[in-house]
PDB file of N, CA and C in Angstrom:
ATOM      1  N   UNK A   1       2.203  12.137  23.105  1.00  0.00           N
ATOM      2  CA  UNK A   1       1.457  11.158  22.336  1.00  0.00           C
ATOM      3  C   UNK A   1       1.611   9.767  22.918  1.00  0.00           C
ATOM      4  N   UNK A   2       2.039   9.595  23.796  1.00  0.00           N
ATOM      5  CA  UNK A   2       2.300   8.706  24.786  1.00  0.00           C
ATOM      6  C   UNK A   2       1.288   6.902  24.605  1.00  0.00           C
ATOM      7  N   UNK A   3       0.357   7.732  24.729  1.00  0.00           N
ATOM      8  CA  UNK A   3      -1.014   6.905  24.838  1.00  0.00           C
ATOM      9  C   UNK A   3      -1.393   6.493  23.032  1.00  0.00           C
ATOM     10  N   UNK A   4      -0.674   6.858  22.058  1.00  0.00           N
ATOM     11  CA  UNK A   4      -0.993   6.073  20.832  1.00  0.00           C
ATOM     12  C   UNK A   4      -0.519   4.824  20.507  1.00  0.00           C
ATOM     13  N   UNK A   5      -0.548   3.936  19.536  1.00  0.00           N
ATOM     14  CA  UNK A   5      -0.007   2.772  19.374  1.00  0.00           C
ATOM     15  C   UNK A   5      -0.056   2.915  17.778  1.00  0.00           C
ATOM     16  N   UNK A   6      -0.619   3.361  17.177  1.00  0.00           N
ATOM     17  CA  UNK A   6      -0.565   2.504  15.744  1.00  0.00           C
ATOM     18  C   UNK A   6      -1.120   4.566  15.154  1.00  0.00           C
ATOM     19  N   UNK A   7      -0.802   4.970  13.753  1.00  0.00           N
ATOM     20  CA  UNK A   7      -1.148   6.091  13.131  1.00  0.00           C
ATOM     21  C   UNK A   7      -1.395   5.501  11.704  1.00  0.00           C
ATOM     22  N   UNK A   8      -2.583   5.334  11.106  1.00  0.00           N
ATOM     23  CA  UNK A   8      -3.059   5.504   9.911  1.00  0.00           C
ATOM     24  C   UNK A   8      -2.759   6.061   9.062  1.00  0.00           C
ATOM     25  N   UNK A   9      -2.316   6.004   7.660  1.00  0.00           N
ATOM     26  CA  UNK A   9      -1.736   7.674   6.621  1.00  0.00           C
ATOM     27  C   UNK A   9      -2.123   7.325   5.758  1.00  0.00           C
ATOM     28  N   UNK A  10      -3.500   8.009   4.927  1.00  0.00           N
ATOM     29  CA  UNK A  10      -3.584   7.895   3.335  1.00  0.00           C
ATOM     30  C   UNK A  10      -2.153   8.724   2.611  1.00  0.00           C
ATOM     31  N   UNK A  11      -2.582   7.884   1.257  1.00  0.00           N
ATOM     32  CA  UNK A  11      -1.123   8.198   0.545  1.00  0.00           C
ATOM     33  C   UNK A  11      -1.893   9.673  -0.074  1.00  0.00           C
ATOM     34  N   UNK A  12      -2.332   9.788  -0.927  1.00  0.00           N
ATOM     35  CA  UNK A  12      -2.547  10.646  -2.174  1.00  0.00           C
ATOM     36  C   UNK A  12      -3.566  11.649  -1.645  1.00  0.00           C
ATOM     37  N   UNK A  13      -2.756  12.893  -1.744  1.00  0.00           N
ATOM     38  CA  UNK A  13      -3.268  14.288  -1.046  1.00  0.00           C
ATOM     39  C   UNK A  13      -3.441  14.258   0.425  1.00  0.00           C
ATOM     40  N   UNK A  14      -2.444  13.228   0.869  1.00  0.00           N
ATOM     41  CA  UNK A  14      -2.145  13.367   2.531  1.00  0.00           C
ATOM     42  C   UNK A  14      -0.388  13.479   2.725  1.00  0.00           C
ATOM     43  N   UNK A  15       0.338  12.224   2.363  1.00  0.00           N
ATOM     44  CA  UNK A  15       1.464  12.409   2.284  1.00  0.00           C
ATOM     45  C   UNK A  15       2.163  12.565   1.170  1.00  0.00           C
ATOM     46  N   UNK A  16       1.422  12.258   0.232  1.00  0.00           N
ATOM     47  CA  UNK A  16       2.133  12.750  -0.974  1.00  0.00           C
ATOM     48  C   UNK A  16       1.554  13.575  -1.556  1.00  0.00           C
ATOM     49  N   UNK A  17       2.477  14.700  -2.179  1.00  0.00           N
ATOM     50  CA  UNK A  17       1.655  15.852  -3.072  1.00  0.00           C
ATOM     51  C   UNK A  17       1.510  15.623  -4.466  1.00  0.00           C
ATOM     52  N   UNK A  18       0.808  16.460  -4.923  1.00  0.00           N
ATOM     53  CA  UNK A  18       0.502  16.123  -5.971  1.00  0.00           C
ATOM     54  C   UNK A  18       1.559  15.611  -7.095  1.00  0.00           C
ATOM     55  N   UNK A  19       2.581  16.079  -6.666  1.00  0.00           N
ATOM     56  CA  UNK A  19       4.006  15.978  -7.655  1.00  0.00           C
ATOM     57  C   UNK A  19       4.526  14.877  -7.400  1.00  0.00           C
ATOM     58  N   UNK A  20       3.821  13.808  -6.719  1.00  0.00           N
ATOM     59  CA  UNK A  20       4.031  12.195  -6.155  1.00  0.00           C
ATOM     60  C   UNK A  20       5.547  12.533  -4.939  1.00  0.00           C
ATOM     61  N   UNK A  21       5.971  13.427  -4.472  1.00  0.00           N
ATOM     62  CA  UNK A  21       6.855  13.608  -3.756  1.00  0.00           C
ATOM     63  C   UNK A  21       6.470  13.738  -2.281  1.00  0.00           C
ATOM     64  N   UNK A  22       7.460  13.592  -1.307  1.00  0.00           N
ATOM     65  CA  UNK A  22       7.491  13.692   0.082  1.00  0.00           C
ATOM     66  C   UNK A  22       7.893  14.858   0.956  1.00  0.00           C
ATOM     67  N   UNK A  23       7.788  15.658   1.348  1.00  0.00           N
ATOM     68  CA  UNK A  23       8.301  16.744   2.228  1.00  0.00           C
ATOM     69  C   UNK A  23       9.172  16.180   2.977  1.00  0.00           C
ATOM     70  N   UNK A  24      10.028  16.853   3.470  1.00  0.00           N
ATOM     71  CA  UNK A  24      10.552  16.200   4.462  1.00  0.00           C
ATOM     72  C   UNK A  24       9.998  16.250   5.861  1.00  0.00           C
ATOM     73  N   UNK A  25       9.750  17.138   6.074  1.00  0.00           N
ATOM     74  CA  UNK A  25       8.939  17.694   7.625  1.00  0.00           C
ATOM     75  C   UNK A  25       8.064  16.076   7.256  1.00  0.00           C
ATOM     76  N   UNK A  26       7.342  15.854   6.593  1.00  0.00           N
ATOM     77  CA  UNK A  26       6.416  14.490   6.811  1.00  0.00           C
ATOM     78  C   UNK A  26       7.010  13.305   6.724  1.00  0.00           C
ATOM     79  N   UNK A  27       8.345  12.731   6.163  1.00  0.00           N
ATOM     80  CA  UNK A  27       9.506  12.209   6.796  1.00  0.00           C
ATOM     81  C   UNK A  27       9.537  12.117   8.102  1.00  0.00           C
ATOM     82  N   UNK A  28      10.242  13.182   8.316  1.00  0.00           N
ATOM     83  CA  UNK A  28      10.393  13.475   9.740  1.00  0.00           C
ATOM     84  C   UNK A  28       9.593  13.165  11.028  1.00  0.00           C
ATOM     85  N   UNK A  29       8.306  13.664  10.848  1.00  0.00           N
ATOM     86  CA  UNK A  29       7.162  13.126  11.796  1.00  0.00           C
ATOM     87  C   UNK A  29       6.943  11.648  11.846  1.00  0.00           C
ATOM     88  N   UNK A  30       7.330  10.887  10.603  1.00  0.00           N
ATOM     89  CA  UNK A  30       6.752   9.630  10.291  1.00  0.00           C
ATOM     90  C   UNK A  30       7.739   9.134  11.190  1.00  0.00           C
ATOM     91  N   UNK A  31       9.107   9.126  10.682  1.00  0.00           N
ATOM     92  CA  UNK A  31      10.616   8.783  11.928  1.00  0.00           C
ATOM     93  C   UNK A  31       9.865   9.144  13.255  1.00  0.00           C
ATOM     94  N   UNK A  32       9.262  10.334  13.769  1.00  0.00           N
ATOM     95  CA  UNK A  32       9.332  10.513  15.276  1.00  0.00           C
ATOM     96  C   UNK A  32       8.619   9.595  15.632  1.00  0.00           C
ATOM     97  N   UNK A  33       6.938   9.235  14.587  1.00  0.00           N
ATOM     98  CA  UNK A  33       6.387   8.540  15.635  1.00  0.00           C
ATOM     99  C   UNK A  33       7.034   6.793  15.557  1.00  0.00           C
ATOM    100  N   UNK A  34       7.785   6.566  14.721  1.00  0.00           N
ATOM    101  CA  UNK A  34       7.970   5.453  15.012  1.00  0.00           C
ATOM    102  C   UNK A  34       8.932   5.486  15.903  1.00  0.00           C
ATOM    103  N   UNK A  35      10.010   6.312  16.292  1.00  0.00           N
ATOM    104  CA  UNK A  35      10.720   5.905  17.232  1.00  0.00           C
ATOM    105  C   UNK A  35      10.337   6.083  18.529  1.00  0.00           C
ATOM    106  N   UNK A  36       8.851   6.934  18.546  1.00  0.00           N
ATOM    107  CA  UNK A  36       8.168   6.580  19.678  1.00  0.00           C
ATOM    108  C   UNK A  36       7.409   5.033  19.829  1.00  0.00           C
ATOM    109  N   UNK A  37       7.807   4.011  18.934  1.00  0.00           N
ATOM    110  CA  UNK A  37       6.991   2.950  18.476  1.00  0.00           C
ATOM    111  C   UNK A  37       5.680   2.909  18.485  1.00  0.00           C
ATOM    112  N   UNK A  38       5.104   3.798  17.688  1.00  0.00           N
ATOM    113  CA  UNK A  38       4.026   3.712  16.872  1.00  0.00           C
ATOM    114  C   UNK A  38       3.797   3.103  15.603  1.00  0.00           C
ATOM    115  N   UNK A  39       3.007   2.337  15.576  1.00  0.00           N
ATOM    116  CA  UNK A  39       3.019   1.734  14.278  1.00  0.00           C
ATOM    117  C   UNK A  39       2.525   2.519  13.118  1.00  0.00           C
ATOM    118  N   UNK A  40       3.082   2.844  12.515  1.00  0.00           N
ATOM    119  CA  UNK A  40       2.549   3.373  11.451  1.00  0.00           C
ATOM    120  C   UNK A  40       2.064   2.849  10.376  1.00  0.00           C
ATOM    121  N   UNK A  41       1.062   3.132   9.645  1.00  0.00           N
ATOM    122  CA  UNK A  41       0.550   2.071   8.983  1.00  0.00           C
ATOM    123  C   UNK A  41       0.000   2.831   7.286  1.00  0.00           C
ATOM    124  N   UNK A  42       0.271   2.442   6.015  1.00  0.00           N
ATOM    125  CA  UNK A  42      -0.210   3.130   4.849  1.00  0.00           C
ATOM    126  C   UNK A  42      -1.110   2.932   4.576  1.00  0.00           C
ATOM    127  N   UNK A  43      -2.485   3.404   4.143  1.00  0.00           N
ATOM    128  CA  UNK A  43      -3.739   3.009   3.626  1.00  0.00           C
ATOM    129  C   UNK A  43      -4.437   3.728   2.443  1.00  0.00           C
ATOM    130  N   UNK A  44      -4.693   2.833   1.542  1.00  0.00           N
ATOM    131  CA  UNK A  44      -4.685   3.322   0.124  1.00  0.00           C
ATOM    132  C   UNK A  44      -5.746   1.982  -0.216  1.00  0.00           C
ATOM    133  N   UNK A  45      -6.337   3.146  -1.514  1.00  0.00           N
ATOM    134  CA  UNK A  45      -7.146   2.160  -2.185  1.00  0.00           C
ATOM    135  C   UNK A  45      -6.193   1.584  -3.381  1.00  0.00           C
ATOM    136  N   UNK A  46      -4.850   1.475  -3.763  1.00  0.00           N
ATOM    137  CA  UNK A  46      -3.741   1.830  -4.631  1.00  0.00           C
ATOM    138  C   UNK A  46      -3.685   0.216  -4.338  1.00  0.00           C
ATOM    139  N   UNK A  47      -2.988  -0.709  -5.668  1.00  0.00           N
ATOM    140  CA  UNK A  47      -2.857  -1.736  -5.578  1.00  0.00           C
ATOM    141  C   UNK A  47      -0.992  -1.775  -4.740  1.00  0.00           C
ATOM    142  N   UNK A  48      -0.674  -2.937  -4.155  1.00  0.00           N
ATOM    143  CA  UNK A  48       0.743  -3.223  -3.681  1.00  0.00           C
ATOM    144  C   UNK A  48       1.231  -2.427  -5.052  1.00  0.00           C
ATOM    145  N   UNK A  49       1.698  -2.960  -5.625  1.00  0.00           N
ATOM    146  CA  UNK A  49       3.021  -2.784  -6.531  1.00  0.00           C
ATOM    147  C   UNK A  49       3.089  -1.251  -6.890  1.00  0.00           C
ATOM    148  N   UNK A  50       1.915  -0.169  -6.574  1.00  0.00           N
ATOM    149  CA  UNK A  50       2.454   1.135  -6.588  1.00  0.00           C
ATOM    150  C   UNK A  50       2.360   1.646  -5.154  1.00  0.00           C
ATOM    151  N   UNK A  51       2.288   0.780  -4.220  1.00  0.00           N
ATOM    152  CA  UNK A  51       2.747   1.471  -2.754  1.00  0.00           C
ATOM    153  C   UNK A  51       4.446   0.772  -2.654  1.00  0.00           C
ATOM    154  N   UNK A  52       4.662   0.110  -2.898  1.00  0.00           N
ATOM    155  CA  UNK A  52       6.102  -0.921  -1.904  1.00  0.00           C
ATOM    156  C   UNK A  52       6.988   0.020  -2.559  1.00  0.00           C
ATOM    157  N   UNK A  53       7.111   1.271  -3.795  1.00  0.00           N
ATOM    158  CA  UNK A  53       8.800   2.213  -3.184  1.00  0.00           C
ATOM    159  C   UNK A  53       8.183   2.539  -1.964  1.00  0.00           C
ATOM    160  N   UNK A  54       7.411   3.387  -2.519  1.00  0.00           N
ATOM    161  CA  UNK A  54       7.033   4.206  -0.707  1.00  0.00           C
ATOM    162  C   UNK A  54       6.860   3.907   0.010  1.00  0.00           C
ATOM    163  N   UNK A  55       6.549   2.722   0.353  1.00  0.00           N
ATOM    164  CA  UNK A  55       6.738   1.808   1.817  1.00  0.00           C
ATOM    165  C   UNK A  55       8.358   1.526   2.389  1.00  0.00           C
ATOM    166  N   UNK A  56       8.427   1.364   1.048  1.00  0.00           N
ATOM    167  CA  UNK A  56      10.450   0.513   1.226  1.00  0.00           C
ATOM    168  C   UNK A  56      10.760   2.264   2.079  1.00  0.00           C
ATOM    169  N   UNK A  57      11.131   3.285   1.082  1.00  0.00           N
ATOM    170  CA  UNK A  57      11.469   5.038   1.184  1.00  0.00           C
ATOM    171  C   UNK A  57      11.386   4.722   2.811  1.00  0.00           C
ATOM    172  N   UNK A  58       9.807   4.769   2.990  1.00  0.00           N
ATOM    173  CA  UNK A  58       9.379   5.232   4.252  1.00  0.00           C
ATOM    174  C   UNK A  58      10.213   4.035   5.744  1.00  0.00           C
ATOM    175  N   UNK A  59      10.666   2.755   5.363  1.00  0.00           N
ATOM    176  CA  UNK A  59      10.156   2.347   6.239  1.00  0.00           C
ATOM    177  C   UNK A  59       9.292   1.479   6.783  1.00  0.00           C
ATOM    178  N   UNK A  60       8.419   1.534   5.495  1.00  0.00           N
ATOM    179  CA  UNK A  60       6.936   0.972   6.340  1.00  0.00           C
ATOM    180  C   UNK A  60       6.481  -0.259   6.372  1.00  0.00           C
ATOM    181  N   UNK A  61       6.649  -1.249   7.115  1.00  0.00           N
ATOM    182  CA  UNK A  61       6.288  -2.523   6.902  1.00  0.00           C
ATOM    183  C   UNK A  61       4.372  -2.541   7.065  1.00  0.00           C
ATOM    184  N   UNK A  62       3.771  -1.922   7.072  1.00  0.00           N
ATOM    185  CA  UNK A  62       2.265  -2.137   7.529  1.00  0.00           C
ATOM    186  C   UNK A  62       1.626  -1.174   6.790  1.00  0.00           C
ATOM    187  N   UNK A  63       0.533  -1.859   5.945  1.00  0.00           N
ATOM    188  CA  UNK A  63      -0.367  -1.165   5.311  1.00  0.00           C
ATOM    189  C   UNK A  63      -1.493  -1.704   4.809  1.00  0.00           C
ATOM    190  N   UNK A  64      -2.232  -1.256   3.950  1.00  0.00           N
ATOM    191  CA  UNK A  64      -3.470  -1.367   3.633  1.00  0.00           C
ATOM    192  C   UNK A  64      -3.516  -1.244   2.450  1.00  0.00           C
ATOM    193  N   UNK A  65      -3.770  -2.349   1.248  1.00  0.00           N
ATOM    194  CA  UNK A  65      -3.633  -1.801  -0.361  1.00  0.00           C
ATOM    195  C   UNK A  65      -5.101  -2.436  -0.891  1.00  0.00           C
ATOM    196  N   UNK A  66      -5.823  -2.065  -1.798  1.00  0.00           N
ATOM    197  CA  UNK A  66      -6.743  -2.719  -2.735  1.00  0.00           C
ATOM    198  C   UNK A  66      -7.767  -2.665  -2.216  1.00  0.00           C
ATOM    199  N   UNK A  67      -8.188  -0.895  -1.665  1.00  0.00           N
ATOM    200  CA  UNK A  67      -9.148  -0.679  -1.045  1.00  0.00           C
ATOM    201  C   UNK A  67      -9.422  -1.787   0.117  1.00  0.00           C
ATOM    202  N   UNK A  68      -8.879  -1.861   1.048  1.00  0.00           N
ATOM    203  CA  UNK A  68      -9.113  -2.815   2.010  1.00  0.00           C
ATOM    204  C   UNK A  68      -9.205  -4.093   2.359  1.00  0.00           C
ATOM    205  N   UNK A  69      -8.790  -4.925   0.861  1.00  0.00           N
ATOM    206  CA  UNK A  69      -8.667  -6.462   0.538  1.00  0.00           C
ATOM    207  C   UNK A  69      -7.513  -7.104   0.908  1.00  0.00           C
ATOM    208  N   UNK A  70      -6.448  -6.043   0.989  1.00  0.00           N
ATOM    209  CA  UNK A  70      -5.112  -7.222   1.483  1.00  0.00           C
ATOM    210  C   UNK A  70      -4.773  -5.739   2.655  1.00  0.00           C
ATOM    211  N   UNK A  71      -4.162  -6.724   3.406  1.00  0.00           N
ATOM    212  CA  UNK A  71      -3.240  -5.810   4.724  1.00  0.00           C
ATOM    213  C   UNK A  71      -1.765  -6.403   5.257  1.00  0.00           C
ATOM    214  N   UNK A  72      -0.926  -5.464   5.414  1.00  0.00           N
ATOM    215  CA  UNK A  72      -0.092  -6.310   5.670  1.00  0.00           C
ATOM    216  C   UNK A  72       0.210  -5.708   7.336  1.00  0.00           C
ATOM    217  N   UNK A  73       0.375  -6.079   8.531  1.00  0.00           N
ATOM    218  CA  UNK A  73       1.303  -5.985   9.526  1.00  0.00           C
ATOM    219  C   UNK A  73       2.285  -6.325   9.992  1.00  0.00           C
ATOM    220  N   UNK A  74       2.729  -5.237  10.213  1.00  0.00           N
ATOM    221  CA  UNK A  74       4.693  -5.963  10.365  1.00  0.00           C
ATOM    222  C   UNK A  74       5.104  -6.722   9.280  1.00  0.00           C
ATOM    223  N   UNK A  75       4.839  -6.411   8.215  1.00  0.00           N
ATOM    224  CA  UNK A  75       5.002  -7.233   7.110  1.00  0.00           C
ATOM    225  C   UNK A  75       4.544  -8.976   7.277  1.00  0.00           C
ATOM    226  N   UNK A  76       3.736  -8.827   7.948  1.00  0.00           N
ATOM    227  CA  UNK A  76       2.552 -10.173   7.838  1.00  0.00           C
ATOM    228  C   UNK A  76       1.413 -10.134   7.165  1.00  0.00           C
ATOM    229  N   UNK A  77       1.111 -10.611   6.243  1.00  0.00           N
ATOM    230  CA  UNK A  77      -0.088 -10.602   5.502  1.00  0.00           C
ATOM    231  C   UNK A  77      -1.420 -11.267   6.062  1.00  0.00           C
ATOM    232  N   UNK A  78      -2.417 -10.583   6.102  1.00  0.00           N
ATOM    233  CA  UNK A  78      -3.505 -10.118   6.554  1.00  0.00           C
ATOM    234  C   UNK A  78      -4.531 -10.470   5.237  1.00  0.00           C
ATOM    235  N   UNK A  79      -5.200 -11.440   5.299  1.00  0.00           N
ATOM    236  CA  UNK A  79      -6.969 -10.934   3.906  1.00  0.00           C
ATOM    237  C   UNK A  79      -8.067 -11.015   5.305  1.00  0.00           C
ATOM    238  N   UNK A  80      -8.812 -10.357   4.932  1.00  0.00           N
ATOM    239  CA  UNK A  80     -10.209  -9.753   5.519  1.00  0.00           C
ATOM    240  C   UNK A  80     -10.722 -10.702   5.652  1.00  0.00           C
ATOM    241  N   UNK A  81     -10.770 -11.967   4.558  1.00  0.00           N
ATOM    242  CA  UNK A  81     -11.319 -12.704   4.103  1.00  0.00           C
ATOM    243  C   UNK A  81     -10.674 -14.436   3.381  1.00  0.00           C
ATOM    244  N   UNK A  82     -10.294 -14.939   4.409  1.00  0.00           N
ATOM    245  CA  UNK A  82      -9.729 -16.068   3.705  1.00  0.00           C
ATOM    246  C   UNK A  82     -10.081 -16.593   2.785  1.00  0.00           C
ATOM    247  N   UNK A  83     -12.088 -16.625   2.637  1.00  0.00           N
ATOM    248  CA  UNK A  83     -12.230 -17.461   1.560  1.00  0.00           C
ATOM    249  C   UNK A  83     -11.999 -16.633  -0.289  1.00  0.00           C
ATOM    250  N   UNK A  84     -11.702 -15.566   0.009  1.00  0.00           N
ATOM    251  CA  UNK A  84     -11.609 -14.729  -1.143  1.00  0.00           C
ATOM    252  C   UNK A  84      -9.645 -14.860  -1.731  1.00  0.00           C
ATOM    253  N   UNK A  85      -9.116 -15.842  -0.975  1.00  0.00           N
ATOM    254  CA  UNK A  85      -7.996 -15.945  -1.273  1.00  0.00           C
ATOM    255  C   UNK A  85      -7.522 -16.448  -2.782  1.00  0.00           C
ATOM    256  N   UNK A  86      -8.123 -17.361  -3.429  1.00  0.00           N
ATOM    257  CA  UNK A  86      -8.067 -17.755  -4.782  1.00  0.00           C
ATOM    258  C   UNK A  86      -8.147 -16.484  -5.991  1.00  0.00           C
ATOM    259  N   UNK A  87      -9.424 -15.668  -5.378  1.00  0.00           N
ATOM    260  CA  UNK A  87      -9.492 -14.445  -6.153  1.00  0.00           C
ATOM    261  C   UNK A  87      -8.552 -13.367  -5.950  1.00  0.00           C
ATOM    262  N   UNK A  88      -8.034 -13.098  -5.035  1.00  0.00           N
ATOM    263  CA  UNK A  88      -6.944 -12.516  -4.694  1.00  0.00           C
ATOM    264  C   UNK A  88      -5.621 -12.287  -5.204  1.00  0.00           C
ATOM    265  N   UNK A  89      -5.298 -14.219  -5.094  1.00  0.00           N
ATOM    266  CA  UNK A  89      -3.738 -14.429  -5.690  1.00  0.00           C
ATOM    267  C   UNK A  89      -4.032 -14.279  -7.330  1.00  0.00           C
ATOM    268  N   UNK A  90      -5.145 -14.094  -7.664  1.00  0.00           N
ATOM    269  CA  UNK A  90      -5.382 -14.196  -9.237  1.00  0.00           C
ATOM    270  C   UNK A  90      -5.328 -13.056  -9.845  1.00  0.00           C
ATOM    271  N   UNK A  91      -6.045 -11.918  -8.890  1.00  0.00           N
ATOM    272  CA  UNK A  91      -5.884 -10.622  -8.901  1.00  0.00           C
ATOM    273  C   UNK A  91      -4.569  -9.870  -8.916  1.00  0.00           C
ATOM    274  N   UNK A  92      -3.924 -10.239  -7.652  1.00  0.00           N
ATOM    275  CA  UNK A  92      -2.271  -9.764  -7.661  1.00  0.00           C
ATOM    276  C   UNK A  92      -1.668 -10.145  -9.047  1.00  0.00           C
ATOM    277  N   UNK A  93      -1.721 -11.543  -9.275  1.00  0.00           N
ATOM    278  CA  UNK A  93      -0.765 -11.899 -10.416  1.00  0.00           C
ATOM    279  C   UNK A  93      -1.286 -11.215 -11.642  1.00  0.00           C
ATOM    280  N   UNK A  94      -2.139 -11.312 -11.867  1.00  0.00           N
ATOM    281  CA  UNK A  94      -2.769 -10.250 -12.913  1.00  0.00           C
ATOM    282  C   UNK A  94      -2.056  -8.364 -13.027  1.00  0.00           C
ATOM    283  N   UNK A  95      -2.464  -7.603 -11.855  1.00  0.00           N
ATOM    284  CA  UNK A  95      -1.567  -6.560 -11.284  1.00  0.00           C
ATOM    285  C   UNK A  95      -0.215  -6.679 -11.677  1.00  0.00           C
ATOM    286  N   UNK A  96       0.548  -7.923 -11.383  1.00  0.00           N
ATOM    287  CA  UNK A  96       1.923  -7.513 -11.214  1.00  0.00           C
ATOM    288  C   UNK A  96       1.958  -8.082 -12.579  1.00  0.00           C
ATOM    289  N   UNK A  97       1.191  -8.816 -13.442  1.00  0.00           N
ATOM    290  CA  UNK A  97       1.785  -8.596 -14.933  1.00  0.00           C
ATOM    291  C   UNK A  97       1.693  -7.315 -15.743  1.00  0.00           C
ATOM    292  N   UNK A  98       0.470  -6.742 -15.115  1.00  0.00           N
ATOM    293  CA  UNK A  98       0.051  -5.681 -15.784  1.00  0.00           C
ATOM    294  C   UNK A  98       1.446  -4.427 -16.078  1.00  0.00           C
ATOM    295  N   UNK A  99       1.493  -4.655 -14.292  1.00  0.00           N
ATOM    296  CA  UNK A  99       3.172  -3.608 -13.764  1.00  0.00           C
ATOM    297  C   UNK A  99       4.217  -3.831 -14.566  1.00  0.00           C
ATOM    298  N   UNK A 100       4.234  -5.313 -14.864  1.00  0.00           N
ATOM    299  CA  UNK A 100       5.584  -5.284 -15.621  1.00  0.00           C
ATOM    300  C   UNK A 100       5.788  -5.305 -17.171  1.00  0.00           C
ATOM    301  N   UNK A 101       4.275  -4.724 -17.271  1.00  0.00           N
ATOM    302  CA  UNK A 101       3.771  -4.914 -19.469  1.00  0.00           C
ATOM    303  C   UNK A 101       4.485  -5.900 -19.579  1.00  0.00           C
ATOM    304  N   UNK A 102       3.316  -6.882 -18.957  1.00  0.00           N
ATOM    305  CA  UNK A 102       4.026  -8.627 -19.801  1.00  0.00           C
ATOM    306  C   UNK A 102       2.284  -9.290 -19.794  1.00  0.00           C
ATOM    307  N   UNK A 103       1.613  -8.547 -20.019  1.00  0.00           N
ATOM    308  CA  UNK A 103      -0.263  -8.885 -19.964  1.00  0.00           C
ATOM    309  C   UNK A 103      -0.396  -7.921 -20.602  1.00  0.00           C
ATOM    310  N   UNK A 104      -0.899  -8.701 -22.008  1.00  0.00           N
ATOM    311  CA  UNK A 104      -1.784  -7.693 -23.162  1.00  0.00           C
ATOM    312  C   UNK A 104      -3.228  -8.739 -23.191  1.00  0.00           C
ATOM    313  N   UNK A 105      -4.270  -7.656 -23.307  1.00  0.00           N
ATOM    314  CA  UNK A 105      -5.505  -8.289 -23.912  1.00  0.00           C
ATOM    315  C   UNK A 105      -5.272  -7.724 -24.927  1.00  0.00           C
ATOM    316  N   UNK A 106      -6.383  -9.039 -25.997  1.00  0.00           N
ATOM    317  CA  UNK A 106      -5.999  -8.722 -27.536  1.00  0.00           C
ATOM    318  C   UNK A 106      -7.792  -8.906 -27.217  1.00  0.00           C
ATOM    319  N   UNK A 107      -8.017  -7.774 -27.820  1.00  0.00           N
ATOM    320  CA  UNK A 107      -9.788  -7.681 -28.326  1.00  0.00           C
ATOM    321  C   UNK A 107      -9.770  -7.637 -29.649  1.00  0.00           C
ATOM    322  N   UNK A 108     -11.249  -8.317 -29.861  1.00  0.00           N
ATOM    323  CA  UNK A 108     -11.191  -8.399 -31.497  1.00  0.00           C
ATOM    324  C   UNK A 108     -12.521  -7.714 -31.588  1.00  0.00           C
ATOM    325  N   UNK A 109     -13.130  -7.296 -32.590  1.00  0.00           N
ATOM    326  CA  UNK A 109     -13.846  -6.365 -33.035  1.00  0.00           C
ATOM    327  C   UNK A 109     -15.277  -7.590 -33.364  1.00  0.00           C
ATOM    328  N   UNK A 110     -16.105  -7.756 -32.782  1.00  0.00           N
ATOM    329  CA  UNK A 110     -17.543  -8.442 -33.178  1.00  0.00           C
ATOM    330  C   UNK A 110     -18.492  -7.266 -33.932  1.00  0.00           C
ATOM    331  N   UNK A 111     -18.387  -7.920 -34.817  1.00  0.00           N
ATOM    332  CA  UNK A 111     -19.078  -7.481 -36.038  1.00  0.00           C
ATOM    333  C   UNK A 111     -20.218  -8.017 -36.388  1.00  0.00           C
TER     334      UNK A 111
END
């Protein structure tokens, strides 16, 4: 595999099974190609805050979260789109309140 540089991995029904768990054999491969320094990289339509165990688990500083809106390499952050950055950081913070049930909407009933 000489001639690769970088390997792509969806999360859900690629490396993880349905039981949200890891094989090891896919461990294992993930270790070989990086110590062949391949970059390996996660890609998910999955917001950050339910990829980073499995990034941390794996290893993985480089991925792809929010269907293709944020990226990180080498743990450098990456937007597609600079000018969409306002909506972004508004989005995350939103997400990570959601993650930590500290963001309730209160709907009221229009009658």
């Amino acid at each position: 595999m000489g001639h690769y540089k970088i390997l792509f991995l969806d999360i859900d029904g690629t490396i993880l099974r349905p039981d949200d768990t890891i094989e090891d054999s896919t461990k294992t491969a993930i270790n070989e190609m990086k110590r062949q320094n391949i970059e390996v990289v996660l890609a998910t339509g999955r917001p950050l805050h339910e990829i980073s165990d499995l990034a941390e688990e794996l290893q993985i500083t480089s991925f792809i979260g929010y269907n293709g809106a944020l990226a990180f390499m080498k743990a450098k952050r990456f937007l597609p789109n600079q000018c969409n950055l306002k909506m972004y950081n508004t989005y995350w913070m939103l997400q990570q309140l959601i993650a930590m049930k500290l963001f309730v909407i209160r709907m009221k009933k229009i009658t």
